[in-house]
N, C-alpha and C. Protein backbone atom coordinates (compact mmCIF):
# COMPACT_ATOMS: atom_id res chain seq x y z
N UNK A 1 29.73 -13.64 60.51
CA UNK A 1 30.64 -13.80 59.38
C UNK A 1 31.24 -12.41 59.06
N UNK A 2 32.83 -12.51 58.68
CA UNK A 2 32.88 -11.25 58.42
C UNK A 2 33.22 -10.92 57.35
N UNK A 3 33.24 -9.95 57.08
CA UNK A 3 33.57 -9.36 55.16
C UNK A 3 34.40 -10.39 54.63
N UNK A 4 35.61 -10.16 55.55
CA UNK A 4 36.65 -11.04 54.31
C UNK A 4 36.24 -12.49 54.29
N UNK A 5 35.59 -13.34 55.19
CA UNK A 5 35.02 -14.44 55.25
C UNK A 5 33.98 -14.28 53.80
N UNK A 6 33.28 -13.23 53.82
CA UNK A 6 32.03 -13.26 53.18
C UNK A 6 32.71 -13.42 51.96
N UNK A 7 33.24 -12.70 51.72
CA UNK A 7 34.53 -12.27 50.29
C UNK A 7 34.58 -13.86 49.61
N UNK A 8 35.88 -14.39 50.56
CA UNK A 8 35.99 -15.40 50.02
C UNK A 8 34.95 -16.85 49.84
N UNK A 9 33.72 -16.92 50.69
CA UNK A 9 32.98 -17.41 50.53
C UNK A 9 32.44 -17.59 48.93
N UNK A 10 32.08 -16.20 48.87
CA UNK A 10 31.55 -15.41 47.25
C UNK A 10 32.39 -15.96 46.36
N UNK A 11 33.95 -15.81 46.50
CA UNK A 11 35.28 -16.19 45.58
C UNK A 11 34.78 -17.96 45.66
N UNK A 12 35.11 -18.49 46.09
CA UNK A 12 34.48 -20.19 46.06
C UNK A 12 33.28 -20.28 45.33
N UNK A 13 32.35 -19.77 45.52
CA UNK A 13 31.34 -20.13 45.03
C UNK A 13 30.93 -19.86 43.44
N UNK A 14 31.72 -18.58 43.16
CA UNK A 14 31.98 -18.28 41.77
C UNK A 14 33.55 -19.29 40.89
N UNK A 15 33.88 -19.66 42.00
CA UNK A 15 34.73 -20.54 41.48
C UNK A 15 34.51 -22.30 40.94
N UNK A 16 33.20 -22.62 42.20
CA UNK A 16 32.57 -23.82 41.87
C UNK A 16 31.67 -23.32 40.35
N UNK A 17 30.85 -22.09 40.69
CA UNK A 17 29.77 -22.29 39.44
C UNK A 17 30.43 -21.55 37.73
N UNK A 18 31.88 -21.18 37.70
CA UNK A 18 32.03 -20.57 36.91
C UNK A 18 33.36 -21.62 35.86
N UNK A 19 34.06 -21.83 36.95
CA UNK A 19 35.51 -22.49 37.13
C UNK A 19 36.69 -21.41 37.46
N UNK A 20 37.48 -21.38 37.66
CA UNK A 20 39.37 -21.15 38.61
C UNK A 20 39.39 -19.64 37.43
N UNK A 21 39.14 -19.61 36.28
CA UNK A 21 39.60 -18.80 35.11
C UNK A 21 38.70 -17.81 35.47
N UNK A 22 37.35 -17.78 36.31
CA UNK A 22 36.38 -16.64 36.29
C UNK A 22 36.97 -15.72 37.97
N UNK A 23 37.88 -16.97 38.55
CA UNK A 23 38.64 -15.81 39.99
C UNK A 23 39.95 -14.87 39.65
N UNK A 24 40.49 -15.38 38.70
CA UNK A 24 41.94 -15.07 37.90
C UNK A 24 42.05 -13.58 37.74
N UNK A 25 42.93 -13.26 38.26
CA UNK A 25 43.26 -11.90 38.70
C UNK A 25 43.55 -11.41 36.90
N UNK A 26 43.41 -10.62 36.64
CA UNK A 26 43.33 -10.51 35.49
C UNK A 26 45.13 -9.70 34.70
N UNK A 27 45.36 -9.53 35.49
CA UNK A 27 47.10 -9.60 35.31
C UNK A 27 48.01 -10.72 35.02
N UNK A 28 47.08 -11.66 35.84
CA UNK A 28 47.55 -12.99 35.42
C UNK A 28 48.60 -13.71 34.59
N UNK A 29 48.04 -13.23 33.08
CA UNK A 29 48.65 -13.47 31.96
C UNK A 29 48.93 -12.72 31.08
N UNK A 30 49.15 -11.49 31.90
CA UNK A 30 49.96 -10.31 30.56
C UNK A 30 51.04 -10.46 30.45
N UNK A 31 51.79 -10.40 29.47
CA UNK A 31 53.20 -10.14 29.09
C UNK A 31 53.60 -8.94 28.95
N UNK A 32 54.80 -8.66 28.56
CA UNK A 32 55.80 -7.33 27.93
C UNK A 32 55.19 -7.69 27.14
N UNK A 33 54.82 -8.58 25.89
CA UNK A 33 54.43 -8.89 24.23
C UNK A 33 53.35 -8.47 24.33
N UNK A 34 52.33 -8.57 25.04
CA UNK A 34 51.10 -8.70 24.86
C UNK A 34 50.89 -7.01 25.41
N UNK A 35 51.22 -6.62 25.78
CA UNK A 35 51.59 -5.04 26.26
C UNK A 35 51.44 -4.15 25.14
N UNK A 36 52.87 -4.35 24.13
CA UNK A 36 53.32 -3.84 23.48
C UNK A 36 52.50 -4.01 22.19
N UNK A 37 51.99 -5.36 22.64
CA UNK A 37 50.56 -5.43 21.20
C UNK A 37 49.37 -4.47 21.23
N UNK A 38 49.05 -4.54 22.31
CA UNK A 38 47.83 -4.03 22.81
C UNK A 38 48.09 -2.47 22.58
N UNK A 39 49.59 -1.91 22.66
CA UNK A 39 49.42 -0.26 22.74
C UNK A 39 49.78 -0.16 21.23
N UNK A 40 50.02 -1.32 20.19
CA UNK A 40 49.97 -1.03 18.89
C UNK A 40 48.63 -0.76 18.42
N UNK A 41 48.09 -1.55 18.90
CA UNK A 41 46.21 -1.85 18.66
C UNK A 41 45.97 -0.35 18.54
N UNK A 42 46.20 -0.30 20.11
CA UNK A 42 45.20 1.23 20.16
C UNK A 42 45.98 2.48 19.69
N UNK A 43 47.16 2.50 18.91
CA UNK A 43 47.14 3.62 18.49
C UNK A 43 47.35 3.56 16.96
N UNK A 44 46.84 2.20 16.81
CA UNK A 44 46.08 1.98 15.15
C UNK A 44 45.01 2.72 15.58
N UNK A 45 43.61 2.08 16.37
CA UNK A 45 42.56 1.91 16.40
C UNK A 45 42.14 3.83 16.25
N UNK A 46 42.97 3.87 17.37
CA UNK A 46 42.88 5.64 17.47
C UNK A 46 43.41 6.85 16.15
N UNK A 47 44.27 6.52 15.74
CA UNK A 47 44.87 6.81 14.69
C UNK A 47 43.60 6.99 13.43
N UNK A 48 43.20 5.70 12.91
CA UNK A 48 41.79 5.89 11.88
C UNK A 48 40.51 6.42 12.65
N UNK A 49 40.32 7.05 13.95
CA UNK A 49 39.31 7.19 14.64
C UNK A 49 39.26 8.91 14.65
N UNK A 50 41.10 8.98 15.01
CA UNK A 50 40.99 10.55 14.73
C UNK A 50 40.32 11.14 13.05
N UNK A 51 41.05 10.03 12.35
CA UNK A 51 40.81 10.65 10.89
C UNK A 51 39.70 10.71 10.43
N UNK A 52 38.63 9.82 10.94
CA UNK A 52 36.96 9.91 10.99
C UNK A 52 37.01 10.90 11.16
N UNK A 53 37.29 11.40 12.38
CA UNK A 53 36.46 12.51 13.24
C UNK A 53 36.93 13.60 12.42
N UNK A 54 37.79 13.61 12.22
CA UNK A 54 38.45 15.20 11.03
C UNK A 54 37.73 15.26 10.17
N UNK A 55 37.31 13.95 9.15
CA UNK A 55 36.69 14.29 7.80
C UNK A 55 35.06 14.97 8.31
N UNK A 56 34.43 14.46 9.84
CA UNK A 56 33.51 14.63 10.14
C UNK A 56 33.44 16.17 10.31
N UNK A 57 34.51 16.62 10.81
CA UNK A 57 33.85 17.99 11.66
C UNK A 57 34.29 18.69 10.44
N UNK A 58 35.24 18.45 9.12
CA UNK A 58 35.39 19.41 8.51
C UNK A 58 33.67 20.10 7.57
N UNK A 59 34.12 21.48 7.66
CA UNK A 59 32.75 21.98 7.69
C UNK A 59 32.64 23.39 6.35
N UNK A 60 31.80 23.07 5.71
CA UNK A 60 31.50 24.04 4.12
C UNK A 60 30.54 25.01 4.70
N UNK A 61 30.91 26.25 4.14
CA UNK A 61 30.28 27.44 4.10
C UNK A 61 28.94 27.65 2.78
N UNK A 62 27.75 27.27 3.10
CA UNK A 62 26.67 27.28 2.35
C UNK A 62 26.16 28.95 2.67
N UNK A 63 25.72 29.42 0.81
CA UNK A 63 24.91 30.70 1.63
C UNK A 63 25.24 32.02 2.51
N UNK A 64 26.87 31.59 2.51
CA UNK A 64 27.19 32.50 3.72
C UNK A 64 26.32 32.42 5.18
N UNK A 65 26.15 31.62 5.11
CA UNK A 65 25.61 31.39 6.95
C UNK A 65 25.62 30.23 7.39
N UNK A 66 25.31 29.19 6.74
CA UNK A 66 25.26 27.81 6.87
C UNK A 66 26.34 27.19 7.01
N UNK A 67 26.82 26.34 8.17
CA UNK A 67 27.92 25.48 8.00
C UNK A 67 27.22 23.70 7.90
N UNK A 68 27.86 23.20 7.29
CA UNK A 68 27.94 21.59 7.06
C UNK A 68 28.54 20.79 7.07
N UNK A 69 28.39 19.97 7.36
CA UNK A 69 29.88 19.02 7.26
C UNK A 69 30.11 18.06 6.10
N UNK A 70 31.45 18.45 5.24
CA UNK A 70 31.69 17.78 4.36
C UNK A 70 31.08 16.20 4.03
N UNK A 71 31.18 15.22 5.41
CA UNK A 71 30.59 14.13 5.29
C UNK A 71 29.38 13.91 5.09
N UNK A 72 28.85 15.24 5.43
CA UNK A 72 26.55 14.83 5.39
C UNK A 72 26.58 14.96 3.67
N UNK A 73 27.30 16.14 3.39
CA UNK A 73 26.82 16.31 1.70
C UNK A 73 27.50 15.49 0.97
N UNK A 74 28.64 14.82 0.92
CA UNK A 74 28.81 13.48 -0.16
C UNK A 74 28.72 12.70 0.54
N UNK A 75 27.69 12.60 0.82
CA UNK A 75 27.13 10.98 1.22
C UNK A 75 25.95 11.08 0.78
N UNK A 76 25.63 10.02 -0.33
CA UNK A 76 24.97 9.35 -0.94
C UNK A 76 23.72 8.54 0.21
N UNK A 77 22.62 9.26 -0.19
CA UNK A 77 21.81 8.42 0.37
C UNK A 77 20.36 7.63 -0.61
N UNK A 78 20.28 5.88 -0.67
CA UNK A 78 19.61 5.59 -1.45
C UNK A 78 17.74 6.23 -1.11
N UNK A 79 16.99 6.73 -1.29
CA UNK A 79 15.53 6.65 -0.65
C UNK A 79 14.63 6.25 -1.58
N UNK A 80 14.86 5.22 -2.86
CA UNK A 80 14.18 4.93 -3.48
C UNK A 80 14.41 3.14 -3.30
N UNK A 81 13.33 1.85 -3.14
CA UNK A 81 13.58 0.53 -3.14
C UNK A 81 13.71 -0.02 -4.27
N UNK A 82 14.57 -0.91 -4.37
CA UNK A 82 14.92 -1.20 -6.03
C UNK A 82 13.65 -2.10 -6.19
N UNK A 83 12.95 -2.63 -4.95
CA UNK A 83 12.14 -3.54 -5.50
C UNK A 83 10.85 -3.29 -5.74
N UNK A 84 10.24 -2.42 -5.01
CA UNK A 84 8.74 -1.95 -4.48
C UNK A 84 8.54 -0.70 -5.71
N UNK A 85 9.77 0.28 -5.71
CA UNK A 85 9.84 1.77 -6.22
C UNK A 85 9.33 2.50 -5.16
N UNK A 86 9.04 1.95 -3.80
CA UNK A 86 8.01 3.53 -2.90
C UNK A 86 9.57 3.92 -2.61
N UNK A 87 9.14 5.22 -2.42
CA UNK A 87 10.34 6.31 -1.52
C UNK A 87 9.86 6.63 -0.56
N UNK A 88 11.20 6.46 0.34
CA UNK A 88 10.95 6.51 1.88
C UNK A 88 12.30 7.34 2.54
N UNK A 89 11.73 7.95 3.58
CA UNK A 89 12.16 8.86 4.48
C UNK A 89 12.79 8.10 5.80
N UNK A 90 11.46 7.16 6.02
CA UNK A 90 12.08 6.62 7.04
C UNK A 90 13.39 5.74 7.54
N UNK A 91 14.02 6.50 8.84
CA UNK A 91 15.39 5.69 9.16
C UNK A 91 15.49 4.30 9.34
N UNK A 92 14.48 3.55 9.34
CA UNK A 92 14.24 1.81 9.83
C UNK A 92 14.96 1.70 7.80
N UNK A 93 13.99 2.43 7.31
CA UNK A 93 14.40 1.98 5.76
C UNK A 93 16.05 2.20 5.09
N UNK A 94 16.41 2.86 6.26
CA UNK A 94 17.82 3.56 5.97
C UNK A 94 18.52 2.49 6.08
N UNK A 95 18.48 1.83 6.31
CA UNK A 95 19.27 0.82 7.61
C UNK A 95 19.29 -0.36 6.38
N UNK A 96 18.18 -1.15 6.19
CA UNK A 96 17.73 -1.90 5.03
C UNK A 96 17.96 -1.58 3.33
N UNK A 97 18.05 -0.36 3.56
CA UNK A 97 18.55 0.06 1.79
C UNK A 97 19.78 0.26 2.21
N UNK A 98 20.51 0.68 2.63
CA UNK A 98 22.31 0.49 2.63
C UNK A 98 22.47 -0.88 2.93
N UNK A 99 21.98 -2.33 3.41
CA UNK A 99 22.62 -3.54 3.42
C UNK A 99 22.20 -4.11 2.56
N UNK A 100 20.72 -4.44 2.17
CA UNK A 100 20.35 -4.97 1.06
C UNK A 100 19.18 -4.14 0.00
N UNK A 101 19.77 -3.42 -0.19
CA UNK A 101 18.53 -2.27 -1.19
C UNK A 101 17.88 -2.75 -1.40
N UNK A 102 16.97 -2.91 -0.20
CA UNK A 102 14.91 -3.02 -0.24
C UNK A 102 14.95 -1.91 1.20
N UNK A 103 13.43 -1.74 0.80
CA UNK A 103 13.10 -1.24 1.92
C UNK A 103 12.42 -2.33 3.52
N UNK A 104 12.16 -1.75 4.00
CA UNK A 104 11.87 -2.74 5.31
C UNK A 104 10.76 -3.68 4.99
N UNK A 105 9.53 -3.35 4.55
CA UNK A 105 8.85 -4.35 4.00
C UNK A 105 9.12 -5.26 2.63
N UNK A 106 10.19 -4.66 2.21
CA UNK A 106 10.39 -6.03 1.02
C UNK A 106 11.48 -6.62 1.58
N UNK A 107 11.96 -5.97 3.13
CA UNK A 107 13.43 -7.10 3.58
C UNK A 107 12.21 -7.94 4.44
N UNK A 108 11.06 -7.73 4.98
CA UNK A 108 10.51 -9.01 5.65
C UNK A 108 10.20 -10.07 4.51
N UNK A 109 9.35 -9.32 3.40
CA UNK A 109 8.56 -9.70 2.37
C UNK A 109 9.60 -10.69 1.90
N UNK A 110 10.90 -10.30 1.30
CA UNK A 110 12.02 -11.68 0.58
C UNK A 110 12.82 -11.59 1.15
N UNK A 111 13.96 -10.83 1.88
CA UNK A 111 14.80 -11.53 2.36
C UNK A 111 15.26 -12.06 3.52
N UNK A 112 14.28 -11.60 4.48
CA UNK A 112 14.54 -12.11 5.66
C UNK A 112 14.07 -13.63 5.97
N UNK A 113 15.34 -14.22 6.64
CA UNK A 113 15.34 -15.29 6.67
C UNK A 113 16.43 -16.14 5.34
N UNK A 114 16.71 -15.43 4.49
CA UNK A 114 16.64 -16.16 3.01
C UNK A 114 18.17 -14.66 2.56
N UNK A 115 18.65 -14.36 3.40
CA UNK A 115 19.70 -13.77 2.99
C UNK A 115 20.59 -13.71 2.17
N UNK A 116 21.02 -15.61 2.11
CA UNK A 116 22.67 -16.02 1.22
C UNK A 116 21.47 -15.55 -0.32
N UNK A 117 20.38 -16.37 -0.42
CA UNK A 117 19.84 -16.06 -1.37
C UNK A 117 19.90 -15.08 -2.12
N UNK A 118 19.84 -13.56 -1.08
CA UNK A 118 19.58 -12.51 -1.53
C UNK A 118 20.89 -11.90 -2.11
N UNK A 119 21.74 -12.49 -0.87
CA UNK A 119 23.22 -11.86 -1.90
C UNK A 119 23.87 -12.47 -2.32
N UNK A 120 23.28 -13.70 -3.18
CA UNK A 120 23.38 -14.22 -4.80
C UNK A 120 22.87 -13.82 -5.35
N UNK A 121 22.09 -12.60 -5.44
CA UNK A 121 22.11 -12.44 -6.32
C UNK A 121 20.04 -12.21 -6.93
N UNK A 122 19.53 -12.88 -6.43
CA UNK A 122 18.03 -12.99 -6.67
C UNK A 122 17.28 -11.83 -6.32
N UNK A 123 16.70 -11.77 -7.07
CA UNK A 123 15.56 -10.29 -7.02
C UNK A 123 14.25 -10.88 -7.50
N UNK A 124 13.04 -10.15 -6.38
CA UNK A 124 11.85 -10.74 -6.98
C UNK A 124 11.60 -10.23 -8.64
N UNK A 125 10.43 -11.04 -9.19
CA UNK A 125 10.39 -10.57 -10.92
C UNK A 125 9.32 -9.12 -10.25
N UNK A 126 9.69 -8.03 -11.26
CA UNK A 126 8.73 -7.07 -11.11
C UNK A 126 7.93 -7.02 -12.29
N UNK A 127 6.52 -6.48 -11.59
CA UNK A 127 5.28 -6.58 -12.28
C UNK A 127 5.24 -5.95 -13.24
C-alpha cells in the first residue's frame, strides 16, 4: 500500500466514523464577510489585551528601590471568610473568596452543589 493509498484510506475512514464535515478542507466556507469579521474580532480582542498589559506593566517607585506594578497594589484582596471568620493565605481560598466569599471549606461545606442557592442570596446562620 502506498502513502497516498494509505492517506486516503485514513480520509474514508474518518469520514465513515466522523461524517463528510470532519474531511472538509477548512477553507471550505470562508467568505470575504467572514474574513473581514474575523480581522474585526481580533483587533478588538487585541486592542483590550494590549490595554491589560499596559495597566499591568505600569510600575510605582516604592522606597526608592522597589518597583511594582500598579495592578498588584489596587487590587483588593478578600483573606478573611464571611462565613467561618478564619483568614487564609491560601491560593485554593483565593479562587473561592473572589466567586463566592467563603473559603474552600465552607464552599464544600454549603455551596457546592447548591450554587443558584448561594447566589440568592442564602448564608448559613452564624453562631
Amino acid at each position: 500500500m502506498s502513502r497516498l493509498d494509505y492517506i486516503a484510506a485514513l480520509e474514508k475512514a474518518i469520514e465513515k466514523k466522523f461524517g463528510a464535515e470532519a474531511i472538509r478542507h477548512p477553507k471550505e466556507g470562508w467568505s470575504e464577510e467572514k474574513e473581514k469579521a474575523h480581522l474585526e474580532q481580533a483587533r478588538v480582542f487585541y486592542k483590550r489585551y494590549d490595554s491589560i498589559l499596559s495597566q499591568q506593566k505600569e510600575a510605582i517607585e516604592i522606597d526608592d528601590f522597589v518597583f511594582v506594578s500598579k495592578h498588584f497594589i489596587e487590587r483588593e484582596t478578600q483573606r478573611q471568610c464571611n462565613c467561618c471568620n478564619k483568614y487564609s493565605f491560601q491560593i485554593r481560598d483565593d479562587v473561592y473568596m473572589l466567586k463566592f466569599d467563603c473559603c474552600f471549606e465552607c464552599y464544600v461545606r454549603y455551596v457546592k452543589d447548591r450554587e443558584e442557592r448561594w447566589n440568592e442570596g442564602w448564608r448559613p446562620s452564624k453562631p
